[in-house]
PDBML (XML) file of the C-alpha atoms, coordinates in Angstrom:
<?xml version="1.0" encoding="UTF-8" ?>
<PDBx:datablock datablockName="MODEL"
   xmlns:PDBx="http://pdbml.pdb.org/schema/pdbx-v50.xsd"
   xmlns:xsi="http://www.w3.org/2001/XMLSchema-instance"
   xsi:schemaLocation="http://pdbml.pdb.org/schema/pdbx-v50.xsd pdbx-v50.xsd">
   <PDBx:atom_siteCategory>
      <PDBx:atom_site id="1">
         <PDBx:B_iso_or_equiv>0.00</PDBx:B_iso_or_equiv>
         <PDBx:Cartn_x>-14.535</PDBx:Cartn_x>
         <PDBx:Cartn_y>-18.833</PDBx:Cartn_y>
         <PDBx:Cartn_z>-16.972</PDBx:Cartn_z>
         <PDBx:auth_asym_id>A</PDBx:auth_asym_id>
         <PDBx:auth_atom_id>CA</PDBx:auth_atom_id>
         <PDBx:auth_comp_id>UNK</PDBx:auth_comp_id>
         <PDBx:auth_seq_id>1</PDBx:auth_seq_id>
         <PDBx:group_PDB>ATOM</PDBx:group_PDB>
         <PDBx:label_alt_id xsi:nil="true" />
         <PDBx:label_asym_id>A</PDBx:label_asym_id>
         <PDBx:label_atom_id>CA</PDBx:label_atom_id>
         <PDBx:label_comp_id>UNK</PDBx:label_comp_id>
         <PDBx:label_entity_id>1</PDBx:label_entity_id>
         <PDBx:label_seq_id>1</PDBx:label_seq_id>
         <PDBx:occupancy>1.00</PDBx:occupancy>
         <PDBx:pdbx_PDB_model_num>1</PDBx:pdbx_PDB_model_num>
         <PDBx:type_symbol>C</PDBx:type_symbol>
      </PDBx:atom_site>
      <PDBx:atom_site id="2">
         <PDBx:B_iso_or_equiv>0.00</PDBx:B_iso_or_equiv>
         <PDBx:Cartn_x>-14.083</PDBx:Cartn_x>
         <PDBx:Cartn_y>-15.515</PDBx:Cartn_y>
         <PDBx:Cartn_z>-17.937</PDBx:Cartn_z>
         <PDBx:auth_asym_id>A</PDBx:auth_asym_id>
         <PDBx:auth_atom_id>CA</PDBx:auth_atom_id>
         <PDBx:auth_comp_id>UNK</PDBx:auth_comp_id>
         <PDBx:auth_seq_id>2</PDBx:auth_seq_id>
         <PDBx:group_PDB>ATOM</PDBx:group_PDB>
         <PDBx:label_alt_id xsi:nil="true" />
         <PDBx:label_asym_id>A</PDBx:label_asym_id>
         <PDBx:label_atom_id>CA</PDBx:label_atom_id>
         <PDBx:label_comp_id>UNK</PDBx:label_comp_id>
         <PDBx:label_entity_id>1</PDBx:label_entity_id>
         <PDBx:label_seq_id>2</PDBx:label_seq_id>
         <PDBx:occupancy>1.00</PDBx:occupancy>
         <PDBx:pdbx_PDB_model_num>1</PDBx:pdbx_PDB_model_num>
         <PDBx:type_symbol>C</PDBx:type_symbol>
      </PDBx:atom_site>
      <PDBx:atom_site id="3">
         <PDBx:B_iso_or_equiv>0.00</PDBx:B_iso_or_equiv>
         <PDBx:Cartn_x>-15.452</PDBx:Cartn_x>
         <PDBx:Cartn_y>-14.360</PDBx:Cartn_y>
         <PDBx:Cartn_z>-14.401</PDBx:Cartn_z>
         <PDBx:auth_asym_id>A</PDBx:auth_asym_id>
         <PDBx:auth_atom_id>CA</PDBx:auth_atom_id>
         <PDBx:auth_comp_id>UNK</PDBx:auth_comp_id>
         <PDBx:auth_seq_id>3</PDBx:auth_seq_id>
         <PDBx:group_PDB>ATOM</PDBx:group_PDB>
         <PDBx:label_alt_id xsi:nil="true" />
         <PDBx:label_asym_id>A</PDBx:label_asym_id>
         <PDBx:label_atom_id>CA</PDBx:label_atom_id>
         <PDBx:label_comp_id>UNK</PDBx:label_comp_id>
         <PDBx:label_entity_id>1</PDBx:label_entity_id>
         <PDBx:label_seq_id>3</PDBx:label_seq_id>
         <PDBx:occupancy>1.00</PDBx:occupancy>
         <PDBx:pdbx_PDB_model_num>1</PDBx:pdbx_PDB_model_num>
         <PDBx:type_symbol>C</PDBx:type_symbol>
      </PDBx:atom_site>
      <PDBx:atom_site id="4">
         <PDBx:B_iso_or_equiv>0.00</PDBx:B_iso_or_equiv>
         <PDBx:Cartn_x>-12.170</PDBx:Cartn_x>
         <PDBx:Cartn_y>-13.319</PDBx:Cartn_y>
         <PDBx:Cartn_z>-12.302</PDBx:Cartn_z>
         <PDBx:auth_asym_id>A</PDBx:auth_asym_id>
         <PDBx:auth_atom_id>CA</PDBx:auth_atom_id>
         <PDBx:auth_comp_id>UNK</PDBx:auth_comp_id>
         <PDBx:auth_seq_id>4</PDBx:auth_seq_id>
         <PDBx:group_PDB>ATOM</PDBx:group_PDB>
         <PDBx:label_alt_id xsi:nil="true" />
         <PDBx:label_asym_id>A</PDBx:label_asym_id>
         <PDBx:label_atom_id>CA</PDBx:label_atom_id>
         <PDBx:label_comp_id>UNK</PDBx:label_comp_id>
         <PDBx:label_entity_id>1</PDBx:label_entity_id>
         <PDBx:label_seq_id>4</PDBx:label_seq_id>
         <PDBx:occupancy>1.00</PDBx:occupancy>
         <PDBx:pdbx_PDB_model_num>1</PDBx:pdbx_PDB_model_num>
         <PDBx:type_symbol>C</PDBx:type_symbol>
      </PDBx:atom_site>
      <PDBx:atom_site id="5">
         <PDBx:B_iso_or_equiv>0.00</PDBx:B_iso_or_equiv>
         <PDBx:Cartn_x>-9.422</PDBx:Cartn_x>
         <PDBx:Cartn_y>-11.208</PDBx:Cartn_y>
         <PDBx:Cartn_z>-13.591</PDBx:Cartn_z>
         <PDBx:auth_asym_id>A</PDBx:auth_asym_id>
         <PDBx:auth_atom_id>CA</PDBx:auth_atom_id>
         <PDBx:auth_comp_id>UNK</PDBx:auth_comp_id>
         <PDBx:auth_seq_id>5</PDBx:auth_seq_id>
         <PDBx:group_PDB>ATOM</PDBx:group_PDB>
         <PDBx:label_alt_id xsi:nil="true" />
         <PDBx:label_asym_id>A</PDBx:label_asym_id>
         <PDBx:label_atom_id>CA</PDBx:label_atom_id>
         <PDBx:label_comp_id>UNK</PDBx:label_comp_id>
         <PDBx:label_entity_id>1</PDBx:label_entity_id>
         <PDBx:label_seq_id>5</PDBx:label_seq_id>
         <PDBx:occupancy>1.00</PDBx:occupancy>
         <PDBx:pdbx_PDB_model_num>1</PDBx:pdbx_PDB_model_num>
         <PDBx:type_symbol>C</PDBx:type_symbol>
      </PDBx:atom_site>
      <PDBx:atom_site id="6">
         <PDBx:B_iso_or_equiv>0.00</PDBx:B_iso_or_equiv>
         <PDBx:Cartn_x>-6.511</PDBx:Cartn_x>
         <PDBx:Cartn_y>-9.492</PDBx:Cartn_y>
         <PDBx:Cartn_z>-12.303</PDBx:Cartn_z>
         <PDBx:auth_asym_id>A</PDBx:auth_asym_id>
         <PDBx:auth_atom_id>CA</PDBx:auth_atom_id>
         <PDBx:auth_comp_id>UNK</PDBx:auth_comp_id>
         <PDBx:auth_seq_id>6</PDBx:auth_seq_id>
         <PDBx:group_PDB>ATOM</PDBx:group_PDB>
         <PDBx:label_alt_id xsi:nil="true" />
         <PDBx:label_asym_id>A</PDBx:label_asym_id>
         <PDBx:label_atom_id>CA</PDBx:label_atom_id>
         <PDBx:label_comp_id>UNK</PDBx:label_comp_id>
         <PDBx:label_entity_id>1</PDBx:label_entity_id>
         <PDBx:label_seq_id>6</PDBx:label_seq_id>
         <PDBx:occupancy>1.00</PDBx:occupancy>
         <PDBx:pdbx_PDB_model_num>1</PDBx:pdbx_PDB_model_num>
         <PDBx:type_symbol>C</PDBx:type_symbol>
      </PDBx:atom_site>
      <PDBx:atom_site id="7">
         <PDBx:B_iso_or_equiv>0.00</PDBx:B_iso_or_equiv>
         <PDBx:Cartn_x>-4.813</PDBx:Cartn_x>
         <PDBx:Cartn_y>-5.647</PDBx:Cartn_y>
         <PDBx:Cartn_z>-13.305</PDBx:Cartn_z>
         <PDBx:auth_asym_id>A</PDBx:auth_asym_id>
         <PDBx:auth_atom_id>CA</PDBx:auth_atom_id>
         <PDBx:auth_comp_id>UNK</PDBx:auth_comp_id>
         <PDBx:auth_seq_id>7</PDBx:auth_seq_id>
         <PDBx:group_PDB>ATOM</PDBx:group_PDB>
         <PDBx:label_alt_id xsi:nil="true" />
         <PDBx:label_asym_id>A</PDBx:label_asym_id>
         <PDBx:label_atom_id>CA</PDBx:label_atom_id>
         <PDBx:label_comp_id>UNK</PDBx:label_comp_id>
         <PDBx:label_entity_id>1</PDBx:label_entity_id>
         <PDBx:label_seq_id>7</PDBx:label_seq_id>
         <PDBx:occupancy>1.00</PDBx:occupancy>
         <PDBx:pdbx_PDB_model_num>1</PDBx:pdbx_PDB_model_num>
         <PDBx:type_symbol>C</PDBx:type_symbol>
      </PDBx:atom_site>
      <PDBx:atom_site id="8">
         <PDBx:B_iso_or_equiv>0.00</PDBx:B_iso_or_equiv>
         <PDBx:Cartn_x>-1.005</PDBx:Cartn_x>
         <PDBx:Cartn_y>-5.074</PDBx:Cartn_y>
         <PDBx:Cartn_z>-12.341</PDBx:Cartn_z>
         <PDBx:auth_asym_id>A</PDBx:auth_asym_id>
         <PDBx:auth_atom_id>CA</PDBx:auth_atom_id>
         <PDBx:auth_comp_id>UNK</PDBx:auth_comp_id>
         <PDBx:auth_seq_id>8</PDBx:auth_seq_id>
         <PDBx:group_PDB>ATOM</PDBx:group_PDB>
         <PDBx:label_alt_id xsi:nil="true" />
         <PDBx:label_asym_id>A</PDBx:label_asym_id>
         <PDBx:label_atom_id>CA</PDBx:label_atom_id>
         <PDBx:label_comp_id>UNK</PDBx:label_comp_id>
         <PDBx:label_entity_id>1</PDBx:label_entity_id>
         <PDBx:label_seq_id>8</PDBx:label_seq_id>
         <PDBx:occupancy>1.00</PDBx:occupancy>
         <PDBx:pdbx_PDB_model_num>1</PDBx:pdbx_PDB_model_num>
         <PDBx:type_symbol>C</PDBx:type_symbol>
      </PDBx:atom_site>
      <PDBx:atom_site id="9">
         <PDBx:B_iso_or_equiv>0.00</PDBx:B_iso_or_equiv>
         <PDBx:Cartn_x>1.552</PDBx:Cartn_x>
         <PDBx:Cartn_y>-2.737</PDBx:Cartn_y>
         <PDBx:Cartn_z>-13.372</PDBx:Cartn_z>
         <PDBx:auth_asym_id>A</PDBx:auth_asym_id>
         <PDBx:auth_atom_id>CA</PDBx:auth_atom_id>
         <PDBx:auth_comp_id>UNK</PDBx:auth_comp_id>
         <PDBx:auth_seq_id>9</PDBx:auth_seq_id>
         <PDBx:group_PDB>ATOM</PDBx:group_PDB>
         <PDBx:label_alt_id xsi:nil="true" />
         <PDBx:label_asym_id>A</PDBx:label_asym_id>
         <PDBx:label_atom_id>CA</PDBx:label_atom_id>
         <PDBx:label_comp_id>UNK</PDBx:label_comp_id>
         <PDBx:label_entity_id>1</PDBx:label_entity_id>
         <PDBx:label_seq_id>9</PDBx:label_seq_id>
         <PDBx:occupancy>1.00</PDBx:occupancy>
         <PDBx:pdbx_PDB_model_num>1</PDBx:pdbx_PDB_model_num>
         <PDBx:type_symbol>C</PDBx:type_symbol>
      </PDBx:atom_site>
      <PDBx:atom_site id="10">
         <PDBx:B_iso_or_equiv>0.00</PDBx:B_iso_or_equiv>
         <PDBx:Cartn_x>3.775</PDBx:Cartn_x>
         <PDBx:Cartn_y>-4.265</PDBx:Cartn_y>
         <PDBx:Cartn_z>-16.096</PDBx:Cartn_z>
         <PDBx:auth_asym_id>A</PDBx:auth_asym_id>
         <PDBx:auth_atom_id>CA</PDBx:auth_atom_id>
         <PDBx:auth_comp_id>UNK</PDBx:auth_comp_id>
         <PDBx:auth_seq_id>10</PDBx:auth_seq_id>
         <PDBx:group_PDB>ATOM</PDBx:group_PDB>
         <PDBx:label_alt_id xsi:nil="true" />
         <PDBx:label_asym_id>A</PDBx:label_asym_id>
         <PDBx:label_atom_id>CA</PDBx:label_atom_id>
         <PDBx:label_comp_id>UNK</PDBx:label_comp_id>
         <PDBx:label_entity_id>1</PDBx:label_entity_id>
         <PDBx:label_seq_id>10</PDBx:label_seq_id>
         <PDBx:occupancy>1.00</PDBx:occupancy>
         <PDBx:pdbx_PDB_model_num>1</PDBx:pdbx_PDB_model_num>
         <PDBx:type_symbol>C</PDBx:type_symbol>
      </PDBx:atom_site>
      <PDBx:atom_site id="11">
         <PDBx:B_iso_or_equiv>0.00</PDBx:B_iso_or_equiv>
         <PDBx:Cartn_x>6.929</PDBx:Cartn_x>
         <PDBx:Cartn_y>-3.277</PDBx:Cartn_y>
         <PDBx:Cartn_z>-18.267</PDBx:Cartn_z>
         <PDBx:auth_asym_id>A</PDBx:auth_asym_id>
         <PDBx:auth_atom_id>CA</PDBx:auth_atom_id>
         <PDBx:auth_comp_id>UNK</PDBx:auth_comp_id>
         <PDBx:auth_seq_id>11</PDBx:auth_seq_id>
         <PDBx:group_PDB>ATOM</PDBx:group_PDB>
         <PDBx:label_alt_id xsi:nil="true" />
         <PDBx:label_asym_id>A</PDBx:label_asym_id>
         <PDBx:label_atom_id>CA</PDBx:label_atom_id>
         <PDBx:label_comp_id>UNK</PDBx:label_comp_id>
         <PDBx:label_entity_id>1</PDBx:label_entity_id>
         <PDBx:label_seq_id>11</PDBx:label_seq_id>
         <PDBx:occupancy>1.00</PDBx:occupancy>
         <PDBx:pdbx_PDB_model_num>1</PDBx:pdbx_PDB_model_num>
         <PDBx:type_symbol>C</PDBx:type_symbol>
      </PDBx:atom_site>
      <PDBx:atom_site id="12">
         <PDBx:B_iso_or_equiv>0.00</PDBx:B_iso_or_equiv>
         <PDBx:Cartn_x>5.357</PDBx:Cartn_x>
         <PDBx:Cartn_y>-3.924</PDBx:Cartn_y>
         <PDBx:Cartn_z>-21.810</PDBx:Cartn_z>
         <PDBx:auth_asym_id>A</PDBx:auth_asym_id>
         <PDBx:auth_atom_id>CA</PDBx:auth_atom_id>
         <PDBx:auth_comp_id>UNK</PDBx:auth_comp_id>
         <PDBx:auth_seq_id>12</PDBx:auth_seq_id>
         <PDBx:group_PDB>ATOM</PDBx:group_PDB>
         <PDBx:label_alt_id xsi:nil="true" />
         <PDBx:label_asym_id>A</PDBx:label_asym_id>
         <PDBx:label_atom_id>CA</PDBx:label_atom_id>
         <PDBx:label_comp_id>UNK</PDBx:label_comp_id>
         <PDBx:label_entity_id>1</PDBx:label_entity_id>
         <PDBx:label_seq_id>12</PDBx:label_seq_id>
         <PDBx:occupancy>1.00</PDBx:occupancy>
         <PDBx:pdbx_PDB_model_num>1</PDBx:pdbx_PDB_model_num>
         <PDBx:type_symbol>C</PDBx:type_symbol>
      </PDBx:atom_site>
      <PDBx:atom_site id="13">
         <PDBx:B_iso_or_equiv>0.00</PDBx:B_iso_or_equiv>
         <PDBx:Cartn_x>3.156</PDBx:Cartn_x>
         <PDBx:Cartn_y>-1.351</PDBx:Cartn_y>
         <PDBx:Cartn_z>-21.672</PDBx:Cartn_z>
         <PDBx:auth_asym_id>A</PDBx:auth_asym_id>
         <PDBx:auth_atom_id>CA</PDBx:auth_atom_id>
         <PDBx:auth_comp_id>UNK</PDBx:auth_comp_id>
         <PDBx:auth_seq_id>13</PDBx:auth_seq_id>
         <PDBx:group_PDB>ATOM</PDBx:group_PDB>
         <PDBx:label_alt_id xsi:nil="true" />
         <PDBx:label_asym_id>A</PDBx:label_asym_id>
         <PDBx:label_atom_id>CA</PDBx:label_atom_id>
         <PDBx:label_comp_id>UNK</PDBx:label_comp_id>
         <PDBx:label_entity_id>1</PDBx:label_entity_id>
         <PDBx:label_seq_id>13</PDBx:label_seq_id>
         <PDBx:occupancy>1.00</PDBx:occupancy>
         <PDBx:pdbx_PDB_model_num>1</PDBx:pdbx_PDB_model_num>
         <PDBx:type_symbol>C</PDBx:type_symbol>
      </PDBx:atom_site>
      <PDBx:atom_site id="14">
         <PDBx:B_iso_or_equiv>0.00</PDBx:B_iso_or_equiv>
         <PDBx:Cartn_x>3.683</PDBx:Cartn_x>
         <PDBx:Cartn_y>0.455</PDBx:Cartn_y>
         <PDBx:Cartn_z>-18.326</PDBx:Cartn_z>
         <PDBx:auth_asym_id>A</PDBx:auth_asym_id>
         <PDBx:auth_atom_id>CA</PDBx:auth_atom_id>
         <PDBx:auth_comp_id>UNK</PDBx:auth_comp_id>
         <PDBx:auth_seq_id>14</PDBx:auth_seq_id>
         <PDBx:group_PDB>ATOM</PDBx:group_PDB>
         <PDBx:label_alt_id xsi:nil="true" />
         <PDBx:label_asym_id>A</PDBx:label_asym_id>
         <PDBx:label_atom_id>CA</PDBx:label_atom_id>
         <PDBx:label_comp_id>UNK</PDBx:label_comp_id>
         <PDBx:label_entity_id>1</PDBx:label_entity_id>
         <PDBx:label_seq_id>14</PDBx:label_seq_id>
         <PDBx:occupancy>1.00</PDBx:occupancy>
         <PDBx:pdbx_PDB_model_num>1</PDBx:pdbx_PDB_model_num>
         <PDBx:type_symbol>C</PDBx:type_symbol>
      </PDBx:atom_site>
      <PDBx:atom_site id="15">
         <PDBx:B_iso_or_equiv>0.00</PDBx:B_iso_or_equiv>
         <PDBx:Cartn_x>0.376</PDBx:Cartn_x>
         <PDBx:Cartn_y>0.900</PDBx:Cartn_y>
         <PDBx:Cartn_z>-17.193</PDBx:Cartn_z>
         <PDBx:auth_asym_id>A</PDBx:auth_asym_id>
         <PDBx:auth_atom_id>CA</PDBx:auth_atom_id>
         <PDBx:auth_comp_id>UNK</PDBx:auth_comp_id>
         <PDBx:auth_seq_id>15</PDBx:auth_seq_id>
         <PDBx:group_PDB>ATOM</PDBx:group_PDB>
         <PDBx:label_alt_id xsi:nil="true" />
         <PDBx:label_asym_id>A</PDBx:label_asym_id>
         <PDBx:label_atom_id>CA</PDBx:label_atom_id>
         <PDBx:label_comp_id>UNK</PDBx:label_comp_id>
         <PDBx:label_entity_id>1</PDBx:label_entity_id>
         <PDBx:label_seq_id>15</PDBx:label_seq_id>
         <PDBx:occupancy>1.00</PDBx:occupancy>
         <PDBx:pdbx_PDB_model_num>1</PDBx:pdbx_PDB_model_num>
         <PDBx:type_symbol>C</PDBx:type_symbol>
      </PDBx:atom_site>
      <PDBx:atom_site id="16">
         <PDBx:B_iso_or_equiv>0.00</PDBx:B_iso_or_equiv>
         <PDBx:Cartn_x>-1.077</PDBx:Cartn_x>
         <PDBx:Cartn_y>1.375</PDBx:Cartn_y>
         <PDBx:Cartn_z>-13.608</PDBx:Cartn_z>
         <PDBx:auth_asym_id>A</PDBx:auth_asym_id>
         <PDBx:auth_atom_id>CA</PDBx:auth_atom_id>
         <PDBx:auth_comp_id>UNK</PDBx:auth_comp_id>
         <PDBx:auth_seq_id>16</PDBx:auth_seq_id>
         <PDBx:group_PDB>ATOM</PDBx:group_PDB>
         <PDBx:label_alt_id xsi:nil="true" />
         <PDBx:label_asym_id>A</PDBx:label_asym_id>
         <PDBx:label_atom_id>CA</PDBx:label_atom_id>
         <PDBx:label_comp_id>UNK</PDBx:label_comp_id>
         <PDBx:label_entity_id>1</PDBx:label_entity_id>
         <PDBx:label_seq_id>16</PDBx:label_seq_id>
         <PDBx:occupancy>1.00</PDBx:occupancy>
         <PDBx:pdbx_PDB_model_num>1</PDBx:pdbx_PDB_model_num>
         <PDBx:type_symbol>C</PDBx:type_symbol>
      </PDBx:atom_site>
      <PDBx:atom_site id="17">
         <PDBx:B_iso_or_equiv>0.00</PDBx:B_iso_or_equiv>
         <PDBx:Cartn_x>-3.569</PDBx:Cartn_x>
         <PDBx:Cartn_y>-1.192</PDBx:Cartn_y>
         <PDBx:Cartn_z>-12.552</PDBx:Cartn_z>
         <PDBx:auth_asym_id>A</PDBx:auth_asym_id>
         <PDBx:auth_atom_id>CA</PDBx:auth_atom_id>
         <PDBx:auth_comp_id>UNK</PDBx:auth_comp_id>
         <PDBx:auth_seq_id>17</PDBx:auth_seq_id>
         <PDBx:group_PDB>ATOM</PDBx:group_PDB>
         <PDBx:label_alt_id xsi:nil="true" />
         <PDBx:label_asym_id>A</PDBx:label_asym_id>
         <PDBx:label_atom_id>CA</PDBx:label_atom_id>
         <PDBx:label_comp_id>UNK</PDBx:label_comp_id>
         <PDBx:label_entity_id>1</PDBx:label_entity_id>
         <PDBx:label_seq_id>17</PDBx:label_seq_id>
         <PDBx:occupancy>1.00</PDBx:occupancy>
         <PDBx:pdbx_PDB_model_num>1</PDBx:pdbx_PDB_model_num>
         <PDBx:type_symbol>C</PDBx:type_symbol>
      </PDBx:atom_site>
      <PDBx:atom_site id="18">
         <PDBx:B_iso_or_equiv>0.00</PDBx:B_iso_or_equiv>
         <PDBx:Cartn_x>-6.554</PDBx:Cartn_x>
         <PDBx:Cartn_y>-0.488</PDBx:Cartn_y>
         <PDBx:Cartn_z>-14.907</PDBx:Cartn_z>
         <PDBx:auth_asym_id>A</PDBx:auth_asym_id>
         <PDBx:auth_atom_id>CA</PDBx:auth_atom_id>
         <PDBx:auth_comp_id>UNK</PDBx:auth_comp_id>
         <PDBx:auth_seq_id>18</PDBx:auth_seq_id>
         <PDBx:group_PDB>ATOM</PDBx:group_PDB>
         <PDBx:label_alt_id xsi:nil="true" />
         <PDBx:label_asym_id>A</PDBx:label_asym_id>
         <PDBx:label_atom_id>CA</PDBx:label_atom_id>
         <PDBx:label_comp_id>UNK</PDBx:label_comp_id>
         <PDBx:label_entity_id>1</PDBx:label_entity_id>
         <PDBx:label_seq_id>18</PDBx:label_seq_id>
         <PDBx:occupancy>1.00</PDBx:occupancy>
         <PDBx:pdbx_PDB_model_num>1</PDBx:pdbx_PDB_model_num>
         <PDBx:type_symbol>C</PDBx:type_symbol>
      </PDBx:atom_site>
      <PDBx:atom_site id="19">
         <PDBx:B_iso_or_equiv>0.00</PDBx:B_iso_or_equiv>
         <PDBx:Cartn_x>-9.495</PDBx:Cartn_x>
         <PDBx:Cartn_y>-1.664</PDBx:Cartn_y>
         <PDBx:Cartn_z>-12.423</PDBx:Cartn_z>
         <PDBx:auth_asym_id>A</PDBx:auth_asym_id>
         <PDBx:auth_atom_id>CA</PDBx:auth_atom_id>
         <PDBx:auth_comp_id>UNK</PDBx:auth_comp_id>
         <PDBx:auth_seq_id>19</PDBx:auth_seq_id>
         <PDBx:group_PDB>ATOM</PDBx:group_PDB>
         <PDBx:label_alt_id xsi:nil="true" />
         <PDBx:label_asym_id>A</PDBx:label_asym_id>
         <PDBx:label_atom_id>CA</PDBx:label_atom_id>
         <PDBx:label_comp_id>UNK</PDBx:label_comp_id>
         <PDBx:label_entity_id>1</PDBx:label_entity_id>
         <PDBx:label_seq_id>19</PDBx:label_seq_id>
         <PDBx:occupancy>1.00</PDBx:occupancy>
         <PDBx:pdbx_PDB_model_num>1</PDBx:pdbx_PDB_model_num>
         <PDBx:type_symbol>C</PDBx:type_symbol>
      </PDBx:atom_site>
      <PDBx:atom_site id="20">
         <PDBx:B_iso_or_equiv>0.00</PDBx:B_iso_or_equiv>
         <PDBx:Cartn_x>-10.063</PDBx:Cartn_x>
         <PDBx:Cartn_y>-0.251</PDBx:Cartn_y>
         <PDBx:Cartn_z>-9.315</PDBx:Cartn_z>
         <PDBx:auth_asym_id>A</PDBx:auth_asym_id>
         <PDBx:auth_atom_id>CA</PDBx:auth_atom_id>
         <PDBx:auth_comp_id>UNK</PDBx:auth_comp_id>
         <PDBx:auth_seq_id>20</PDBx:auth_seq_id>
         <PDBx:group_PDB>ATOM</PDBx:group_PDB>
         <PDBx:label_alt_id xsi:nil="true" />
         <PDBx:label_asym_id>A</PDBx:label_asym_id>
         <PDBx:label_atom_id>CA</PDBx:label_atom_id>
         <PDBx:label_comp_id>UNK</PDBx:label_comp_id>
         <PDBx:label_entity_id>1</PDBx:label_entity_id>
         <PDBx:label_seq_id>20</PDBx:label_seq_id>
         <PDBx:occupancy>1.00</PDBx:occupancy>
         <PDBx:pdbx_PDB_model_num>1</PDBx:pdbx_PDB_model_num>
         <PDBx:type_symbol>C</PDBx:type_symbol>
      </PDBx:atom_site>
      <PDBx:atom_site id="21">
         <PDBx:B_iso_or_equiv>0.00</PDBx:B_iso_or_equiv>
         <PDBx:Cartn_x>-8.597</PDBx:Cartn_x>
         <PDBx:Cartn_y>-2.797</PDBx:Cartn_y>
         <PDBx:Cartn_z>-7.347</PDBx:Cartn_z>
         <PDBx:auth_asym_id>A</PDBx:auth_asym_id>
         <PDBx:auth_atom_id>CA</PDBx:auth_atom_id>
         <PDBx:auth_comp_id>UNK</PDBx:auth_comp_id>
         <PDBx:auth_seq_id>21</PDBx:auth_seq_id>
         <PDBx:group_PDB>ATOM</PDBx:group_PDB>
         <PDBx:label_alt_id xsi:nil="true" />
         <PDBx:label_asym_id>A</PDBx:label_asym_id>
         <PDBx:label_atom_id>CA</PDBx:label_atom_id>
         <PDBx:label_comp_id>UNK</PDBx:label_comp_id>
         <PDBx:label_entity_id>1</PDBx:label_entity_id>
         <PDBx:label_seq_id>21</PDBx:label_seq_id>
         <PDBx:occupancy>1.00</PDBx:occupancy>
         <PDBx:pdbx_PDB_model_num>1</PDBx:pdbx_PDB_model_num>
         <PDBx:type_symbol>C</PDBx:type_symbol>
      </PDBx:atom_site>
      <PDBx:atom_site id="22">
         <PDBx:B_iso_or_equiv>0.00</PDBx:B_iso_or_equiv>
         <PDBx:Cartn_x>-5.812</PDBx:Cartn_x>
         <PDBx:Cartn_y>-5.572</PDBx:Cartn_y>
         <PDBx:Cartn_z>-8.683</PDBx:Cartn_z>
         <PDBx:auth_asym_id>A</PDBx:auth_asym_id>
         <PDBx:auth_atom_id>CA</PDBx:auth_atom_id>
         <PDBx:auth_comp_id>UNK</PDBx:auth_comp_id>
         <PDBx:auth_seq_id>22</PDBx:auth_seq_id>
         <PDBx:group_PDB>ATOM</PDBx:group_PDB>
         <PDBx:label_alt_id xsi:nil="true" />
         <PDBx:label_asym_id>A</PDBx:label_asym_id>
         <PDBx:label_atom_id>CA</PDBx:label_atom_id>
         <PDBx:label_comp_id>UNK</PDBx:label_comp_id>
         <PDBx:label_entity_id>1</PDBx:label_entity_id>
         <PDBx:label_seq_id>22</PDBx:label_seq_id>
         <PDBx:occupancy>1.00</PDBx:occupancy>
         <PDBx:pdbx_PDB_model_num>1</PDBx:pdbx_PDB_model_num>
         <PDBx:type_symbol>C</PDBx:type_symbol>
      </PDBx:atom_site>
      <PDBx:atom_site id="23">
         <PDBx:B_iso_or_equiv>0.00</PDBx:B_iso_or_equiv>
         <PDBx:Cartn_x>-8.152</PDBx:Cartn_x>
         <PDBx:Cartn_y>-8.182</PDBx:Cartn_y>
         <PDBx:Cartn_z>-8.466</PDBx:Cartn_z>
         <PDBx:auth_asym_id>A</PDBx:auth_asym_id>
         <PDBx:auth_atom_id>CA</PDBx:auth_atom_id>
         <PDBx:auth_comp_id>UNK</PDBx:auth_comp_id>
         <PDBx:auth_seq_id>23</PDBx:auth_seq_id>
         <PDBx:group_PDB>ATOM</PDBx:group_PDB>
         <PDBx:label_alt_id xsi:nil="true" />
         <PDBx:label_asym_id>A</PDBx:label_asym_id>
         <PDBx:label_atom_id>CA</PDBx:label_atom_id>
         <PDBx:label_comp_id>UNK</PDBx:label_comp_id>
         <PDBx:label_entity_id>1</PDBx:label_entity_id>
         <PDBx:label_seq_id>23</PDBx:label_seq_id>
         <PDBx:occupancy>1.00</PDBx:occupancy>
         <PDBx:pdbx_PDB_model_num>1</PDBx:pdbx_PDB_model_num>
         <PDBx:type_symbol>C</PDBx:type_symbol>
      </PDBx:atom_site>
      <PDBx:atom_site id="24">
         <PDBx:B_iso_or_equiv>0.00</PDBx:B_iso_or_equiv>
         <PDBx:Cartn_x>-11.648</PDBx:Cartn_x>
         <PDBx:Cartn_y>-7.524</PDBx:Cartn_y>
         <PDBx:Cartn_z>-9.902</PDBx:Cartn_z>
         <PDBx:auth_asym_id>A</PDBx:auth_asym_id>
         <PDBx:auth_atom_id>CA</PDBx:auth_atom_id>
         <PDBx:auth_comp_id>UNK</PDBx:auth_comp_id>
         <PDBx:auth_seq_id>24</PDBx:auth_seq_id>
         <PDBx:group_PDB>ATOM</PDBx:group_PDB>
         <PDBx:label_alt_id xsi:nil="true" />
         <PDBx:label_asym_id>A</PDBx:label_asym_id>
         <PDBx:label_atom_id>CA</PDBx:label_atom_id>
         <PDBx:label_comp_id>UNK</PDBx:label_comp_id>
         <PDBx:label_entity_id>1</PDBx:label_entity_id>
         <PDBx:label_seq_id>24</PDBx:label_seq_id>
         <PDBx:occupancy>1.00</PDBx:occupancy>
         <PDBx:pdbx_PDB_model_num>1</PDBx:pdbx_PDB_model_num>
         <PDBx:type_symbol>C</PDBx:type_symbol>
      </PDBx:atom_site>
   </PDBx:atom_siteCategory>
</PDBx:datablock>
């Protein structure tokens, strides 16, 4: 629905969470 999404750290790119909080 394109209305919930979710930021965690991952090995492909190795990123932090991007949003401010994981769930957003």
């Amino acid at each position: 629905d394109l209305y919930h999404g979710r930021s965690h750290s991952c090995k492909t790119f190795g990123n932090h969470t991007l949003s401010k909080q994981e769930d957003f």
